[in-house]
N, C-alpha and C. Protein backbone atom coordinates (compact mmCIF):
# COMPACT_ATOMS: atom_id res chain seq x y z
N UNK A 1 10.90 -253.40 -71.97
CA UNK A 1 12.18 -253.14 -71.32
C UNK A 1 13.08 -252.28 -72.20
N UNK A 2 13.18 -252.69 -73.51
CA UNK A 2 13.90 -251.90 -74.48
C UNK A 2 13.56 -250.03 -74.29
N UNK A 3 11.93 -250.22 -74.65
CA UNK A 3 11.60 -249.35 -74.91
C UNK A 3 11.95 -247.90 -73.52
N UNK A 4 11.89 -248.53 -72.41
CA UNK A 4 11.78 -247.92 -70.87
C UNK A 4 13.61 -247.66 -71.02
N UNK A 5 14.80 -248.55 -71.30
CA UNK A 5 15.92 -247.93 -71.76
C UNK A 5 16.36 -247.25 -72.19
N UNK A 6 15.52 -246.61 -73.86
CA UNK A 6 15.89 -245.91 -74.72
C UNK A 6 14.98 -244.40 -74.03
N UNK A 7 14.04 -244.88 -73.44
CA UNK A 7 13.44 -243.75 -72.79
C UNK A 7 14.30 -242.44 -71.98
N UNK A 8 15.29 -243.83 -70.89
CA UNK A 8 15.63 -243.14 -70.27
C UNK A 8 17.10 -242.21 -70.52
N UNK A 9 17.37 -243.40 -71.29
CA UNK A 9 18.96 -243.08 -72.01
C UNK A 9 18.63 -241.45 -73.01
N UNK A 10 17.07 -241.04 -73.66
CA UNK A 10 16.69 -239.90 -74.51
C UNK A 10 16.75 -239.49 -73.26
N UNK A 11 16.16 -239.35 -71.90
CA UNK A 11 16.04 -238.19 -71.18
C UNK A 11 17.12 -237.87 -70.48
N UNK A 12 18.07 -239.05 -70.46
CA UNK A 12 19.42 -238.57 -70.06
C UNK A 12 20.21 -237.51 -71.20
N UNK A 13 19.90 -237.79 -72.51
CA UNK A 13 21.05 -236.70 -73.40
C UNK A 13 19.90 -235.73 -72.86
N UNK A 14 19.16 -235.33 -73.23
CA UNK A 14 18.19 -234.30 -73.11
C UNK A 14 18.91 -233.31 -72.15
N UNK A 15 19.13 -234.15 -70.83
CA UNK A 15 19.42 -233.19 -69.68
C UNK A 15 20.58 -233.10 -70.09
N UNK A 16 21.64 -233.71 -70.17
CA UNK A 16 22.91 -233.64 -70.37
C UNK A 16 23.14 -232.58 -71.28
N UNK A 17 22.09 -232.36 -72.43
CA UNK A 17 22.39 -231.39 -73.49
C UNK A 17 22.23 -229.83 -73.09
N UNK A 18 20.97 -230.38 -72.04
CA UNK A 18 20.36 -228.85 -71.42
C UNK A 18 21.57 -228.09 -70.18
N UNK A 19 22.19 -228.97 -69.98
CA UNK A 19 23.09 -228.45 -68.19
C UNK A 19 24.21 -228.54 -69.65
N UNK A 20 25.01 -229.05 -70.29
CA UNK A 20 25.91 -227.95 -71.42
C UNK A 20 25.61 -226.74 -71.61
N UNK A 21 24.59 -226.67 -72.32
CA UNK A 21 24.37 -225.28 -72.48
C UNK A 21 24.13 -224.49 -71.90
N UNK A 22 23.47 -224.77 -70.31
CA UNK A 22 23.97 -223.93 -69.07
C UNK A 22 25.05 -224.17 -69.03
N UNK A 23 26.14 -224.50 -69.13
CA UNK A 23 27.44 -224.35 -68.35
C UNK A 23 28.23 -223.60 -69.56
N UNK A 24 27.83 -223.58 -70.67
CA UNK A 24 28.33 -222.51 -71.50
C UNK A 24 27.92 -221.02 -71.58
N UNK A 25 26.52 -220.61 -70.66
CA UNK A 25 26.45 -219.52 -70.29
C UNK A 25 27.06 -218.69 -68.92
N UNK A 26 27.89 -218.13 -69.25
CA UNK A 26 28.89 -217.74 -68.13
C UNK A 26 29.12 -216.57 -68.12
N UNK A 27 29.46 -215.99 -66.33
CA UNK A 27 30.16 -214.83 -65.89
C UNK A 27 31.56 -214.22 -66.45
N UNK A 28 31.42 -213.23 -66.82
CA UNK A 28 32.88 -213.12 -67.48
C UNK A 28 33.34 -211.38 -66.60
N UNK A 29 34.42 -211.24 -65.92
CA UNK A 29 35.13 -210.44 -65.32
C UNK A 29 35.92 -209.22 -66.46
N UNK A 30 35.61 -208.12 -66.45
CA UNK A 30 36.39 -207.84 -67.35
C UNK A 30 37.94 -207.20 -66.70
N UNK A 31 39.02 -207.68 -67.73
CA UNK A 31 40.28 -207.92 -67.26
C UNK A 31 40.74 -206.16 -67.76
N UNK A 32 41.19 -205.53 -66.81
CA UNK A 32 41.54 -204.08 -66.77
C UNK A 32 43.23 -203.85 -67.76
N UNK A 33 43.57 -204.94 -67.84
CA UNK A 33 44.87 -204.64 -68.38
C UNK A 33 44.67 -204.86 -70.06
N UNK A 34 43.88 -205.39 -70.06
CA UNK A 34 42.99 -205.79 -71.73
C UNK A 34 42.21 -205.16 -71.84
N UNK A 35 41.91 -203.75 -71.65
CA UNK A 35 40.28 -203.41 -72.14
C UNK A 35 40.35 -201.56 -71.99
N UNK A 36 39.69 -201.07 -72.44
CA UNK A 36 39.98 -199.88 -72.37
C UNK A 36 39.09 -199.27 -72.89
N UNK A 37 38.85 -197.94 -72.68
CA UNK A 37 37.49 -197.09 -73.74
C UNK A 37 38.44 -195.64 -73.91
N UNK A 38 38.74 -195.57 -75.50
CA UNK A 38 38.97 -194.34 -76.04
C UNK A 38 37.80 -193.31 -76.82
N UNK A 39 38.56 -192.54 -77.07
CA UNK A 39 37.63 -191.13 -77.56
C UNK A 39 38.19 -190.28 -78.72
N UNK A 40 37.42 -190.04 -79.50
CA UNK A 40 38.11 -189.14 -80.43
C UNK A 40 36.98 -187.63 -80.59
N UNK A 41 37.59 -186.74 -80.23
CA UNK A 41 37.13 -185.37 -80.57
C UNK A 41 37.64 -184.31 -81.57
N UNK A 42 36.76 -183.34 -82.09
CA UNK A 42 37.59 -182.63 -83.17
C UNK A 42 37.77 -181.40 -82.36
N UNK A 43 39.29 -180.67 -82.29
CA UNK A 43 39.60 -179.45 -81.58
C UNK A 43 39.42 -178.04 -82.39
N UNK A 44 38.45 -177.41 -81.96
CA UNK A 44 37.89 -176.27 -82.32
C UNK A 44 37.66 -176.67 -84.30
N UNK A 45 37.59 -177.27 -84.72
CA UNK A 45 37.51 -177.73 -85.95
C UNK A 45 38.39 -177.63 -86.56
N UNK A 46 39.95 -177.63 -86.16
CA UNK A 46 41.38 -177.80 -86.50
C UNK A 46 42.46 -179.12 -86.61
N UNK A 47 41.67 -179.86 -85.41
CA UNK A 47 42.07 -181.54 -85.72
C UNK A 47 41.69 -182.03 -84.73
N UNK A 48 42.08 -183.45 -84.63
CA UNK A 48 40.95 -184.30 -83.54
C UNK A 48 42.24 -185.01 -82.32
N UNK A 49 40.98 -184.70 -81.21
CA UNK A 49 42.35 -184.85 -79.94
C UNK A 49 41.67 -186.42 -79.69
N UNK A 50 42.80 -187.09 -79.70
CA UNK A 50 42.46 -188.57 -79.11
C UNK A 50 42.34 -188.73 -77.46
N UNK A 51 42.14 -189.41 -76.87
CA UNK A 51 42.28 -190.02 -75.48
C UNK A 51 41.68 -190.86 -74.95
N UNK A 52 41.78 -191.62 -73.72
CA UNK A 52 41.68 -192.74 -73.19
C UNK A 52 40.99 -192.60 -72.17
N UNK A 53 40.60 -193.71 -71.17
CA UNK A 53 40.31 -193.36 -69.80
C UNK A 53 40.73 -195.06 -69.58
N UNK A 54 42.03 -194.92 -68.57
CA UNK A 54 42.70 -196.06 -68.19
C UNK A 54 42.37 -197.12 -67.37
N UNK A 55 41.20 -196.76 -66.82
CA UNK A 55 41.23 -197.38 -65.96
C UNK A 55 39.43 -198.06 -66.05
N UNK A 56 39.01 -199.39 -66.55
CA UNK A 56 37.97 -199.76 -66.57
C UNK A 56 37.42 -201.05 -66.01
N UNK A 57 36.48 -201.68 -65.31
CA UNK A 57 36.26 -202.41 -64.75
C UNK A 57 34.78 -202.77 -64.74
N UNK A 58 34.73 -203.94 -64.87
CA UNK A 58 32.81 -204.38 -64.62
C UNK A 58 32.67 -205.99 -64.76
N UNK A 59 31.25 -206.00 -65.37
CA UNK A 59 31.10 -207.65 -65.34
C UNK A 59 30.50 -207.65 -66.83
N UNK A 60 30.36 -208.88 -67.43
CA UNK A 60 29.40 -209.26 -68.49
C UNK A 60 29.19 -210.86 -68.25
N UNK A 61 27.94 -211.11 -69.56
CA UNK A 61 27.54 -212.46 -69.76
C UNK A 61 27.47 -212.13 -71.14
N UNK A 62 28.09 -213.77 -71.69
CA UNK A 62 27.55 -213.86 -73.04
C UNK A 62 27.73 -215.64 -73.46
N UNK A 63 26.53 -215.33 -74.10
CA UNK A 63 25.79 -216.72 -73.47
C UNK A 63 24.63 -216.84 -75.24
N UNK A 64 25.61 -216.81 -76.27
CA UNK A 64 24.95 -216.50 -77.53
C UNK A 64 23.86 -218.04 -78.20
N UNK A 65 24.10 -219.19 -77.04
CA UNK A 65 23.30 -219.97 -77.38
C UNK A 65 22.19 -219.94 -76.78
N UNK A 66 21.75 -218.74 -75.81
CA UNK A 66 20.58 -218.71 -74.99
C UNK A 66 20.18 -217.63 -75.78
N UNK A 67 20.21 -217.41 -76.55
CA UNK A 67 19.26 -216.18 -77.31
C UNK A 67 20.03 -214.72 -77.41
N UNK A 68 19.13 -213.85 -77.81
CA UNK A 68 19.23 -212.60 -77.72
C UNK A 68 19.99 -212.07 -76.37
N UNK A 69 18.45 -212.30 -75.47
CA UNK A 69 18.84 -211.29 -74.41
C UNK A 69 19.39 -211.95 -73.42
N UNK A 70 20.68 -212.85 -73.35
CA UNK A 70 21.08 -213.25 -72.53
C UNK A 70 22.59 -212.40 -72.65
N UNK A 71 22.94 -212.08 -73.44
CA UNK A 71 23.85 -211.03 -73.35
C UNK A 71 23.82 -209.51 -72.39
N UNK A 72 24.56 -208.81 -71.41
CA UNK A 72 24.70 -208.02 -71.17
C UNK A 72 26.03 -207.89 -70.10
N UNK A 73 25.96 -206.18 -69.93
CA UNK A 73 27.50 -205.88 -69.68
C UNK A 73 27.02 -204.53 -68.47
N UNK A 74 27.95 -204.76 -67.86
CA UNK A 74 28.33 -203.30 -66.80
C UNK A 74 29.83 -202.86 -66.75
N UNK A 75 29.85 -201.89 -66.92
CA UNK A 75 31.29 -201.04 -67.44
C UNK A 75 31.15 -199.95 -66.84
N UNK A 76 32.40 -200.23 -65.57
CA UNK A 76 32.82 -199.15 -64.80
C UNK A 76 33.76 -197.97 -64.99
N UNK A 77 34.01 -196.64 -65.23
CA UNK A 77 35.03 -196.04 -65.73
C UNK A 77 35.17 -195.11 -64.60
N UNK A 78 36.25 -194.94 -63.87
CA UNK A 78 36.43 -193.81 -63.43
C UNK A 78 37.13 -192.48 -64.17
N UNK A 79 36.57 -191.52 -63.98
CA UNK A 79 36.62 -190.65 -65.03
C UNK A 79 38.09 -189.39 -64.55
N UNK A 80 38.54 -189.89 -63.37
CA UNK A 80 39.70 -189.32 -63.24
C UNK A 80 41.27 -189.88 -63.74
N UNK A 81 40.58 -190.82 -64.41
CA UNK A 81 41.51 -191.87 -65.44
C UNK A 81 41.77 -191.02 -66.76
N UNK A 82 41.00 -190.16 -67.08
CA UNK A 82 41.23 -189.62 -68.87
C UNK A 82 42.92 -189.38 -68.85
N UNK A 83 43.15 -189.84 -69.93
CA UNK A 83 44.50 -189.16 -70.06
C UNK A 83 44.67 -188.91 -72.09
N UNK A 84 45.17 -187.72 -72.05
CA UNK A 84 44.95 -187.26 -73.54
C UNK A 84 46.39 -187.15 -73.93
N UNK A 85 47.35 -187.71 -72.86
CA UNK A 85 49.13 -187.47 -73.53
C UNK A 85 48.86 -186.11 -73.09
N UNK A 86 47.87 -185.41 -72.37
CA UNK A 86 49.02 -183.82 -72.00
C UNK A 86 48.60 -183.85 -70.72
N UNK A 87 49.43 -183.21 -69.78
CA UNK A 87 49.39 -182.91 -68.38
C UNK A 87 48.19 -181.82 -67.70
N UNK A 88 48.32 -180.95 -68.75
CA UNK A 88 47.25 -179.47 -68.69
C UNK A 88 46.40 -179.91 -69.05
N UNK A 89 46.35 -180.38 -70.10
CA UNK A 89 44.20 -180.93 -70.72
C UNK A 89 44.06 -181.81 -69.99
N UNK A 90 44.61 -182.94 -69.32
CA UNK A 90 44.01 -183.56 -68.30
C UNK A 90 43.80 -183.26 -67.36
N UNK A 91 44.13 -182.06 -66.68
CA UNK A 91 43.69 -181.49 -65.50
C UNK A 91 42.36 -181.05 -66.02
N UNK A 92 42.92 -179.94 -67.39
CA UNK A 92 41.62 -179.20 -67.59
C UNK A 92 40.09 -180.18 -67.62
N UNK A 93 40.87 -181.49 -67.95
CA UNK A 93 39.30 -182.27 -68.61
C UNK A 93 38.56 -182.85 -67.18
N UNK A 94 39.34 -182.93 -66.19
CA UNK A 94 38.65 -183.60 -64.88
C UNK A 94 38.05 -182.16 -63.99
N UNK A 95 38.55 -181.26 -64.61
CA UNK A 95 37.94 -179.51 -64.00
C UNK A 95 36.15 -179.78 -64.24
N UNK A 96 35.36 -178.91 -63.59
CA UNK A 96 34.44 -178.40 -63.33
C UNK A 96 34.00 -178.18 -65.12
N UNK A 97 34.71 -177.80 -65.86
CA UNK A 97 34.77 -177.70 -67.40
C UNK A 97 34.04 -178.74 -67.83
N UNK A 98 34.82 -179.75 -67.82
CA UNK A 98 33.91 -180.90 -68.32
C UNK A 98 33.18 -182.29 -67.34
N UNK A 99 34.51 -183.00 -67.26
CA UNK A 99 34.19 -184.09 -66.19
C UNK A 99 33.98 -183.81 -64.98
N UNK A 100 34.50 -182.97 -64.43
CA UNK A 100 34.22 -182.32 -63.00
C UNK A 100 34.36 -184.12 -62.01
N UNK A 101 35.82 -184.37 -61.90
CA UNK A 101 35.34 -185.64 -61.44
C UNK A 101 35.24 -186.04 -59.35
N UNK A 102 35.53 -184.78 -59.16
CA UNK A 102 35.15 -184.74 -58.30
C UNK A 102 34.07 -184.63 -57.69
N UNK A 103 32.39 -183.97 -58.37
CA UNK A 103 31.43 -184.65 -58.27
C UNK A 103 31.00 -185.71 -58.50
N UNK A 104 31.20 -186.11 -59.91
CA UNK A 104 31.12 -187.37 -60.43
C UNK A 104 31.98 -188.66 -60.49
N UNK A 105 33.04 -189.27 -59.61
CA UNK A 105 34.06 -189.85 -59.81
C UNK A 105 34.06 -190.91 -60.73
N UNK A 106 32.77 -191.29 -61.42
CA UNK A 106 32.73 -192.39 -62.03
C UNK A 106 31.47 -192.36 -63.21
N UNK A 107 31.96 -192.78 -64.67
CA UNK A 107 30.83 -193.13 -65.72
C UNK A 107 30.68 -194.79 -65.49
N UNK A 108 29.47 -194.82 -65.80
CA UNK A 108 29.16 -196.31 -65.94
C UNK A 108 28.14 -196.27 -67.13
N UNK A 109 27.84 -197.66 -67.86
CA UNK A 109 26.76 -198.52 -68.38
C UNK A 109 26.43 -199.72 -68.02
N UNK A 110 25.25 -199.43 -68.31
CA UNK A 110 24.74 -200.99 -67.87
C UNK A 110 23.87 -201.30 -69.00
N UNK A 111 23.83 -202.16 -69.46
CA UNK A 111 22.96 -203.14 -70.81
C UNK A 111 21.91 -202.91 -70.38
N UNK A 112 20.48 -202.92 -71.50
CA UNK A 112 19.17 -203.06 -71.10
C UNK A 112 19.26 -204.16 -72.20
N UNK A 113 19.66 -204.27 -73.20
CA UNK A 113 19.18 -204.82 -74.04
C UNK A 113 20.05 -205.46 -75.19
N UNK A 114 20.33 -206.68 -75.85
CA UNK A 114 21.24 -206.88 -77.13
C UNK A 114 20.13 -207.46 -78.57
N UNK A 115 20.29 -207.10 -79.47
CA UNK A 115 19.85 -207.26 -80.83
C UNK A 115 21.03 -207.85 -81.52
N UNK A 116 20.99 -209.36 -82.36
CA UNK A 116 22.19 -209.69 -82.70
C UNK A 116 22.26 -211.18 -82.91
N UNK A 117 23.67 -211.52 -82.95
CA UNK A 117 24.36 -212.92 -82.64
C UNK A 117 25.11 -212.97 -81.97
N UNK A 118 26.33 -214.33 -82.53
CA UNK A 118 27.35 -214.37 -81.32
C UNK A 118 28.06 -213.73 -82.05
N UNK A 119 28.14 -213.01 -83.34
CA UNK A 119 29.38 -211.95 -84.07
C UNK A 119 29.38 -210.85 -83.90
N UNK A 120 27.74 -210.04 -83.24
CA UNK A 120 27.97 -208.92 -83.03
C UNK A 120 26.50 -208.81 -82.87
N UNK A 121 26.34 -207.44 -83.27
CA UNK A 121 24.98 -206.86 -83.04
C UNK A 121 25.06 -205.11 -82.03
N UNK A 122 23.53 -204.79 -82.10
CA UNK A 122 23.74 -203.32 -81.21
C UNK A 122 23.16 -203.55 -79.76
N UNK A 123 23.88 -203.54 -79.02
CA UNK A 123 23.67 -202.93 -77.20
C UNK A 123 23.16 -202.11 -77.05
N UNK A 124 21.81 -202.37 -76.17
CA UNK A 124 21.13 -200.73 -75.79
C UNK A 124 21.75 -201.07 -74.36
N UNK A 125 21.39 -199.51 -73.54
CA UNK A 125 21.70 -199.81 -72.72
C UNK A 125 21.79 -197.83 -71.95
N UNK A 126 21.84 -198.00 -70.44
CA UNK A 126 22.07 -196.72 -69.93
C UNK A 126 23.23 -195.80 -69.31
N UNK A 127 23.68 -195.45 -69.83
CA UNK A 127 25.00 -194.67 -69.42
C UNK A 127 24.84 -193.02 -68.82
N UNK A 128 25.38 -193.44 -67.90
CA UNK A 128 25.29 -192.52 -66.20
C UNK A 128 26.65 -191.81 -66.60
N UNK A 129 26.71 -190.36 -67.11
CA UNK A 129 28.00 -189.80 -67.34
C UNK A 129 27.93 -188.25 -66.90
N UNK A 130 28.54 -187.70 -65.95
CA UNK A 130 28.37 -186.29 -65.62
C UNK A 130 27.08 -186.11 -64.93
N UNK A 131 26.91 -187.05 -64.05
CA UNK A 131 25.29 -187.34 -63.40
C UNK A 131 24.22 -187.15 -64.13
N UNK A 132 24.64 -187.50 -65.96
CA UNK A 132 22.84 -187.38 -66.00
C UNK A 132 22.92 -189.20 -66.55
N UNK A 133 22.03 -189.61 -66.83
CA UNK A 133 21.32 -191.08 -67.27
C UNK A 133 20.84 -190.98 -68.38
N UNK A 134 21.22 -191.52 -69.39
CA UNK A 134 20.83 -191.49 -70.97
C UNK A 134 20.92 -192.73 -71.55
N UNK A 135 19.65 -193.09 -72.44
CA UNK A 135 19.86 -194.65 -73.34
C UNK A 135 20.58 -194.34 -74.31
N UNK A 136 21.47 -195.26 -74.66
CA UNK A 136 22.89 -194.93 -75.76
C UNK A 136 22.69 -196.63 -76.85
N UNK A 137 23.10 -196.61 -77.44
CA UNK A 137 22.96 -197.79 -78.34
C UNK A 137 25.01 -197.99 -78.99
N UNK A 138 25.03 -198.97 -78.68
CA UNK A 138 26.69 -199.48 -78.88
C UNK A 138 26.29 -200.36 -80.02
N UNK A 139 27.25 -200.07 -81.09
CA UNK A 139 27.86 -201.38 -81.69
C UNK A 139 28.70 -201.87 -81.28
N UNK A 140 28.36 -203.57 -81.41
CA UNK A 140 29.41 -204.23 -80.93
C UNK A 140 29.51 -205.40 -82.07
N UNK A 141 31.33 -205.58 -81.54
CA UNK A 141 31.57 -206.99 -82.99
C UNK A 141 32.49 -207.59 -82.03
N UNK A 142 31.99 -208.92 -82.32
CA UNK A 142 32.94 -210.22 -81.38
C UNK A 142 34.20 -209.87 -82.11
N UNK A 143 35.57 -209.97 -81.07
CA UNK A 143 36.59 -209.99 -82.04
C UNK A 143 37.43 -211.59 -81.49
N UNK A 144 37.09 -211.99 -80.20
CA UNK A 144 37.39 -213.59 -80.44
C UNK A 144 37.17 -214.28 -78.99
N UNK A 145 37.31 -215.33 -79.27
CA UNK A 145 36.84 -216.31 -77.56
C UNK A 145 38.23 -217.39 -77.57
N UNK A 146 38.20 -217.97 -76.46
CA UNK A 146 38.99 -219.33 -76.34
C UNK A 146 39.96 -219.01 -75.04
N UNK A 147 40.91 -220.11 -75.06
CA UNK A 147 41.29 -220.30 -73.83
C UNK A 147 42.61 -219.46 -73.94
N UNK A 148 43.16 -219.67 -73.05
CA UNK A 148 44.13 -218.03 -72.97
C UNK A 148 45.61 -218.93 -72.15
N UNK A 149 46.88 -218.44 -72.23
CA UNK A 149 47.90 -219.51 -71.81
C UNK A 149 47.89 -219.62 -70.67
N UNK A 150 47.08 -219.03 -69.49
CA UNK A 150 47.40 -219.26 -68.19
C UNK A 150 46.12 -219.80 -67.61
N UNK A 151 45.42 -220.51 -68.52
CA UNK A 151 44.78 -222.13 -68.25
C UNK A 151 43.19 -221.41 -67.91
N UNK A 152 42.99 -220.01 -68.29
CA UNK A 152 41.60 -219.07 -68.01
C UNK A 152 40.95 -219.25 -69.77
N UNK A 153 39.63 -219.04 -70.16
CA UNK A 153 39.00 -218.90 -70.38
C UNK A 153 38.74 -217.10 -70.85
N UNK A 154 38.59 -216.85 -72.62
CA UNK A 154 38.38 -214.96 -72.64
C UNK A 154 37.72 -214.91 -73.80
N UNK A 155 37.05 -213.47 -74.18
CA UNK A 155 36.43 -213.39 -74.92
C UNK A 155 36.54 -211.78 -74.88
N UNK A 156 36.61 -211.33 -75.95
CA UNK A 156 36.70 -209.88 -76.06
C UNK A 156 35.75 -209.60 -77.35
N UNK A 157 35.40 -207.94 -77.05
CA UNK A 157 34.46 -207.20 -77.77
C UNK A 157 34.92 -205.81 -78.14
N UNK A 158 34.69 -205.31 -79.24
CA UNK A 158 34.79 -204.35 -79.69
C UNK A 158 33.68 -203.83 -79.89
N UNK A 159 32.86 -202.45 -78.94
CA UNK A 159 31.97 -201.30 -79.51
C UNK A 159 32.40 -200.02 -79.79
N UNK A 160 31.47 -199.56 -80.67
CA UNK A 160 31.64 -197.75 -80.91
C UNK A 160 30.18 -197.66 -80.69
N UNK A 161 30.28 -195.95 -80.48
CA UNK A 161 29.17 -195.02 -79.85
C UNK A 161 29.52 -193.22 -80.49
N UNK A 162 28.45 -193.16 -80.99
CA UNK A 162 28.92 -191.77 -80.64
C UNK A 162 28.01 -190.78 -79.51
N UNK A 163 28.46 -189.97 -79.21
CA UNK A 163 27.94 -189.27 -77.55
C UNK A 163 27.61 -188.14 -78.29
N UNK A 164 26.14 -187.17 -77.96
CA UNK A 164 26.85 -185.66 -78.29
C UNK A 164 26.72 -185.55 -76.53
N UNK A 165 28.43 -184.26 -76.65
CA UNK A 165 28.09 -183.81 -74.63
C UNK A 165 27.55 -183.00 -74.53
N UNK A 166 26.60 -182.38 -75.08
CA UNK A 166 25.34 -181.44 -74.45
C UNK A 166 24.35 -182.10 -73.58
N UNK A 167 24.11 -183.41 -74.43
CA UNK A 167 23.20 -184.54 -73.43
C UNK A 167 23.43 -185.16 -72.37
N UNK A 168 24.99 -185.30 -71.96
CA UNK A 168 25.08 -184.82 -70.64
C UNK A 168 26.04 -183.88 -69.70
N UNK A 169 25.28 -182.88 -70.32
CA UNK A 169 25.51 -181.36 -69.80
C UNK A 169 27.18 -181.11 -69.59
N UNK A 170 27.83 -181.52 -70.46
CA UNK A 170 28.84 -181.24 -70.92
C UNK A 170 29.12 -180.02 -72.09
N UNK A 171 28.84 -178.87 -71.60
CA UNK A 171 28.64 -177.83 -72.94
C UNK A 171 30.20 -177.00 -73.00
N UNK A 172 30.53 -177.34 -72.70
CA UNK A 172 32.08 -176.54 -72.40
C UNK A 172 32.53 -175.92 -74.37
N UNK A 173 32.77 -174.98 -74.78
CA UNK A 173 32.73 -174.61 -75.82
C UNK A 173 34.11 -174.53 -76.83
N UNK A 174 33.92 -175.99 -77.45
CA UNK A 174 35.14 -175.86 -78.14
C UNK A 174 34.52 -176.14 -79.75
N UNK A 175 33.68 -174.46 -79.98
CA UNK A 175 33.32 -174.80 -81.64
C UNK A 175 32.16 -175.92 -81.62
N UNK A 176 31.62 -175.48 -82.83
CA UNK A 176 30.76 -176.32 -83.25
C UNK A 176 30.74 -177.83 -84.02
N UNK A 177 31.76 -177.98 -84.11
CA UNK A 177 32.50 -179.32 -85.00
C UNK A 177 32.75 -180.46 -83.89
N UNK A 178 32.97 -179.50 -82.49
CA UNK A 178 32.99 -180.88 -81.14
C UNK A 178 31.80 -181.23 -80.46
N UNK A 179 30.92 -180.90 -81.03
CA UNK A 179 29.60 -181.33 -80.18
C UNK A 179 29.65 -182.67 -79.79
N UNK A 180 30.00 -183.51 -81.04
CA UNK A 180 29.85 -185.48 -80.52
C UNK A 180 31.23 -185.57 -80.15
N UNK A 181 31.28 -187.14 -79.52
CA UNK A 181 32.40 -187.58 -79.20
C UNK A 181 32.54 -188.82 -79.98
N UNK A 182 33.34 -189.56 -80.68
CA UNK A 182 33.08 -190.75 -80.89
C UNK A 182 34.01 -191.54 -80.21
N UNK A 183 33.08 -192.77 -79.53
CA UNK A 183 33.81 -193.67 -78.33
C UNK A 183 34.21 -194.87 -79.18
N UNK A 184 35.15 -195.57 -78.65
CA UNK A 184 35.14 -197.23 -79.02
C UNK A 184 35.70 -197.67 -77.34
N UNK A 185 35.30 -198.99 -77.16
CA UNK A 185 35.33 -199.55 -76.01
C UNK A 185 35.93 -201.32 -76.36
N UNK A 186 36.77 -201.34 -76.11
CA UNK A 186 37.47 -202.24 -76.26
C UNK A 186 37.67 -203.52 -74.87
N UNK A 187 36.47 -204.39 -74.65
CA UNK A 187 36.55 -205.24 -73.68
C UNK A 187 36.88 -206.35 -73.85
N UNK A 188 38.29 -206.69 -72.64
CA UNK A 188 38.00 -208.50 -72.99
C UNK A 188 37.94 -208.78 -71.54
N UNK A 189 37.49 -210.23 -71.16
CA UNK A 189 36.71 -210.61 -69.76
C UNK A 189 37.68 -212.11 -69.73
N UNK A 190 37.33 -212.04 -68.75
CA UNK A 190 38.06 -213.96 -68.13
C UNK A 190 37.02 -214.89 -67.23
N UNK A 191 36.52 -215.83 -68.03
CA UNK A 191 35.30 -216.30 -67.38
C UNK A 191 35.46 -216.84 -65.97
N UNK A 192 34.47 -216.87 -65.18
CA UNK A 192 34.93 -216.61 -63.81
C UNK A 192 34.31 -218.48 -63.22
């Protein structure tokens, strides 16, 4: 009788331990007013123009007690969002020149893959920019989790990337010193 108790009472933590740690792997929304992806470029090799694209949206999971590859992310950007602080280069940058965002109204990524922990690690993954599809590799570093004052649940991430835009057919000619772009992407999510 003892023994058939302790049996059942082990297969009760067991499960109990196993449905925790499912319920700590979770959907997370990413929150548009927290999150953002900037850019830094060098202008004709004279100095480097910063800018933004305001407007970002997607989903992730991160779920660092289920392993590796239980992490991943989709990150929506519409690309008629750039804004560089000038009125003229942001026209110019959504022109046919570069973003052309009227063919393309939108960059995205989507995760294939995370290498890492729960502090960080590199994101592979495919990013759809100027209609072509290219595997890109992100660093990313946890910058923190926990509960947030309006009774939600967050977790935010910090990656960088660097792009060159020839690869996707972005050749618009400003010197040889702007070939790459270097990105950082700044996400935080609200578990859903």
């Amino acid at each position: 009788m003892l023994r058939s108790s302790v049996s059942a009472l082990a297969g009760a933590g067991l499960a109990l331990a196993m449905t925790a740690g499912l319920a700590q792997a979770a959907e997370y929304e990413i929150d548009p007013a927290h999150s953002f992806v900037e850019f830094k470029i060098p202008h004709l090799g004279f100095s480097i123009m910063d800018g933004r694209f305001n407007d970002v949206s997607g989903t992730f999971t991160y779920a660092p007690e289920e392993g590796e590859g239980a992490q991943a992310i989709t990150v929506v950007i519409p690309t008629e969002s750039v804004d560089t602080n000038h009125a003229e280069r942001d026209k110019h940058l959504r022109s046919e020149d570069f973003l052309n965002v009227e063919e393309y109204p939108e960059a995205r990524f989507v995760s294939t893959g995370f290498t890492g922990d729960e502090t960080g690690g590199v994101m592979t993954g495919d990013l759809t920019l100027h209609g072509v599809t290219k595997p890109i590799e992100i660093q990313v570093e946890k910058v923190g989790e926990g509960e947030d004052p309006w009774g939600g649940y967050r977790a935010g991430f910090i990656g960088t990337t660097t792009l060159d835009r020839n690869d996707f057919g972005i050749s618009y000619d400003l010197g040889p010193a702007a070939e790459t772009v270097d990105m950082t992407l700044m996400i935080e999510g609200v578990r859903q």
